[in-house]
Protein backbone atom coordinates (compact mmCIF):
# COMPACT_ATOMS: atom_id res chain seq x y z
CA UNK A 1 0.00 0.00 0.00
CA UNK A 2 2.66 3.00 0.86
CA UNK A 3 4.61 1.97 -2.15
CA UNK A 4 1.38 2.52 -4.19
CA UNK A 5 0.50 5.62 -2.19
CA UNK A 6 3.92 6.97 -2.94
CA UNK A 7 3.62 6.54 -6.33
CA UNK A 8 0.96 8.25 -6.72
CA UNK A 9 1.65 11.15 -4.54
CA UNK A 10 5.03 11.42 -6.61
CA UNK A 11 3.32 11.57 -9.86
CA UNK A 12 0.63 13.95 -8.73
CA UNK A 13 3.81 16.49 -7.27
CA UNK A 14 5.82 16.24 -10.29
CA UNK A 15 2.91 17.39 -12.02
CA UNK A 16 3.08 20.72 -10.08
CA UNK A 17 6.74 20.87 -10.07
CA UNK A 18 7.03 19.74 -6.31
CA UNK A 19 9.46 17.35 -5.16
CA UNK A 20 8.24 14.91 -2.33
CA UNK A 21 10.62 14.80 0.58
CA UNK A 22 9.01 11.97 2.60
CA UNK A 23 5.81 10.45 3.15
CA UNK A 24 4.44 9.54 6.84
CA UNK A 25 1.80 6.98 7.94
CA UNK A 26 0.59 7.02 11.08
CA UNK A 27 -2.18 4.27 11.17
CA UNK A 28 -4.99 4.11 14.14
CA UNK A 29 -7.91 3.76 12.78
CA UNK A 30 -10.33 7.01 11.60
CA UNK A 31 -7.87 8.97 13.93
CA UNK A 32 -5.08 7.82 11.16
CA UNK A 33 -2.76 10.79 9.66
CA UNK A 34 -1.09 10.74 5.81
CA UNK A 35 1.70 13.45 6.64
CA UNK A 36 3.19 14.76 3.13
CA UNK A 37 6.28 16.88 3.17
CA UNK A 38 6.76 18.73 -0.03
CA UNK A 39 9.68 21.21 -1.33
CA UNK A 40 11.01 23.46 -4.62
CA UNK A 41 13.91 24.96 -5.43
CA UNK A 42 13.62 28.15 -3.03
CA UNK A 43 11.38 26.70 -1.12
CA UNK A 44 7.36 25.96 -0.39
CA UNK A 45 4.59 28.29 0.19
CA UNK A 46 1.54 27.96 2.06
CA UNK A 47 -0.22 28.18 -1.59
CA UNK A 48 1.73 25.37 -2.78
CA UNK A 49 0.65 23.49 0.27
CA UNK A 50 -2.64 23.98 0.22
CA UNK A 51 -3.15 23.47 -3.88
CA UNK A 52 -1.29 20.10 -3.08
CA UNK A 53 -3.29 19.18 -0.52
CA UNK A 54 -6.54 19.62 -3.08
CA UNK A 55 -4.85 17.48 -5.30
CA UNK A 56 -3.86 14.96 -3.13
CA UNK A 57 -6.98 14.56 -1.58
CA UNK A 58 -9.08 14.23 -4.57
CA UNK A 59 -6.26 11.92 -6.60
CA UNK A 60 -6.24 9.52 -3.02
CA UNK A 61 -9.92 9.44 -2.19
CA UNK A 62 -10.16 8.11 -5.79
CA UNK A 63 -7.64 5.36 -5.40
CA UNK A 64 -9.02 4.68 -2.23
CA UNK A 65 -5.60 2.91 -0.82
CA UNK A 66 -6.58 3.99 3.24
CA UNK A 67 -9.60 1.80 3.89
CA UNK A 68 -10.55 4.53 6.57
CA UNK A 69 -11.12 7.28 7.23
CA UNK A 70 -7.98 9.66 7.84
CA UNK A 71 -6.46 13.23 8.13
CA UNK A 72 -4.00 14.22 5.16
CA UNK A 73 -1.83 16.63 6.05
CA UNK A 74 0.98 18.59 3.52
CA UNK A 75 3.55 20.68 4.53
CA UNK A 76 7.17 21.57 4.19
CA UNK A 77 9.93 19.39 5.60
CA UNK A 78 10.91 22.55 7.67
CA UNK A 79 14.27 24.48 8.69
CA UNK A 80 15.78 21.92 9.99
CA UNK A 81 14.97 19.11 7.93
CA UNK A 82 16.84 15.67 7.93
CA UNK A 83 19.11 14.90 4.81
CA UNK A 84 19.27 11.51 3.93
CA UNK A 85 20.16 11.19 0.42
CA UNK A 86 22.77 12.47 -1.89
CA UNK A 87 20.98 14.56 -3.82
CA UNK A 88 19.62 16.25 -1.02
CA UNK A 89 23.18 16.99 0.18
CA UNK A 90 24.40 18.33 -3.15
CA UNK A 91 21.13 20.56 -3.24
CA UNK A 92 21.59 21.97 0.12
CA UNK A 93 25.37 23.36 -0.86
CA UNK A 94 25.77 26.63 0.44
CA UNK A 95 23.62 26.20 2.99
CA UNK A 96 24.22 25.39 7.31
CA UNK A 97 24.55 21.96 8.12
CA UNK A 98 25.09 19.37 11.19
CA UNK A 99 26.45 16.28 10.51
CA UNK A 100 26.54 13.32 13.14
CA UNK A 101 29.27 10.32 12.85
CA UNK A 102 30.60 7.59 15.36
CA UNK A 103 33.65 9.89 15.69
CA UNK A 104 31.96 13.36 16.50
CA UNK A 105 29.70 15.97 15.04
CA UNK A 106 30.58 18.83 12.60
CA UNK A 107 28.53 22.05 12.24
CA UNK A 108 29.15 24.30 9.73
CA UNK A 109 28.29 25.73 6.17
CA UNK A 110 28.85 22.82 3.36
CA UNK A 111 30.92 24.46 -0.13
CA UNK A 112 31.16 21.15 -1.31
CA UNK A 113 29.53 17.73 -1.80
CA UNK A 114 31.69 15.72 -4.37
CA UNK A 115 32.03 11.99 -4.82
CA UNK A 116 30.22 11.15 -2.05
CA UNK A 117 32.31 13.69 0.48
CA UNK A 118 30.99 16.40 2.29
CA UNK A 119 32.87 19.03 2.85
CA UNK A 120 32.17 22.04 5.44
CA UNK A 121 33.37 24.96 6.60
CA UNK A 122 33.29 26.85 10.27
CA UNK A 123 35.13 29.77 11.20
CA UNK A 124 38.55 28.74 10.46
CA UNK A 125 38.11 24.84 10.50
CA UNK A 126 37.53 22.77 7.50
CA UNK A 127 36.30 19.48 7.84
CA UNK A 128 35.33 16.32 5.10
CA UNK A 129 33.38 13.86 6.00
CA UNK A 130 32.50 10.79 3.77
CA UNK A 131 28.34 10.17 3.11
CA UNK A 132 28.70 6.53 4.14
CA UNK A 133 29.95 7.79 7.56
CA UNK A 134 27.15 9.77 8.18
CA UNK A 135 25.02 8.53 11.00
CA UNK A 136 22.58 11.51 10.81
CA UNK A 137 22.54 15.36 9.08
CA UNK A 138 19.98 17.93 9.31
CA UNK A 139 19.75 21.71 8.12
CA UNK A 140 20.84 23.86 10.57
CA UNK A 141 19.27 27.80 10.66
CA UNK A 142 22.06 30.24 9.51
CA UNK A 143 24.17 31.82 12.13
CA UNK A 144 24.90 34.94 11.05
CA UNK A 145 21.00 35.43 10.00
CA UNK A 146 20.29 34.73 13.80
CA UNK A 147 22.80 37.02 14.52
CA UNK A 148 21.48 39.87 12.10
CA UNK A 149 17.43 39.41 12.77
CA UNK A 150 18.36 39.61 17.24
CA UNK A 151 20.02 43.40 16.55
CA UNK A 152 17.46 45.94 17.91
CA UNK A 153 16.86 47.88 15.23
CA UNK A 154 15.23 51.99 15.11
CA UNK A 155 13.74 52.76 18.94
CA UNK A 156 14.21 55.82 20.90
CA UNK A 157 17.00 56.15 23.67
CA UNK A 158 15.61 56.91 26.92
């Protein structure tokens, strides 16, 4: 059943030039939740979640693969989203990352993802780190945006 339901899902995104991230099933009973993360190049909007969600709905309620009834639910993979494959590392170049092996953890910005080696950057440090080491890696929120959006900005001194 997920294998169909992922199929179809997939087809019905690449349709509206969305890429599906991951697809969760949480089964218990009419209380059951179809959790759809979706994502573009630059991002998801709340429009694009909520046109895929019409689609979706109408495209699975025809199939009828979920026996029951359920709640489907689309939405980005968030900030902090999990990478798993390698395409998802080469698309997320330039971008903050933290990466979890048996021998440590490395935060930083990855420049590079090349034959299977990931290669990031933090202050002065500069660290590889092989894709078949990687236990876990996630997104991590920019720094230096944190830094820039907790300046006070305009005000009166008192």
């Amino acid at each position: 059943m997920h294998e169909r339901i992922r199929g179809i899902v997939k087809q019905a995104l690449d349709g509206m030039n969305l890429k599906l991230v991951n697809i969760e099933y949480k089964d218990a009973g009419p209380r059951s939740v179809l959790r759809i993360f979706i994502n573009k190049p630059g991002g998801v909007t709340i429009d694009d979640c909520v046109e895929a969600s019409k689609v979706l709905n109408v495209r699975l309620d025809v199939e009828d693969l979920i026996p029951h009834r359920y709640t489907l639910e689309v939405s980005s993979p968030g900030l902090t989203r999990r990478l798993a494959t390698r395409q998802e590392f080469e698309e997320s170049v330039g971008r903050h990352v933290k990466i979890v092996t048996k021998t440590g953890c490395f935060v930083g910005k990855l420049v590079d993802f090349k034959e299977g080696v990931a290669e990031l950057i933090a202050g002065e440090s500069r660290n590889r780190v092989r894709f078949d080491e990687i236990e876990r890696a996630n997104l991590e929120l920019d720094p230096d945006l944190w830094l820039k959006g907790s300046k006070k900005t305009g005000g009166t001194k008192r």
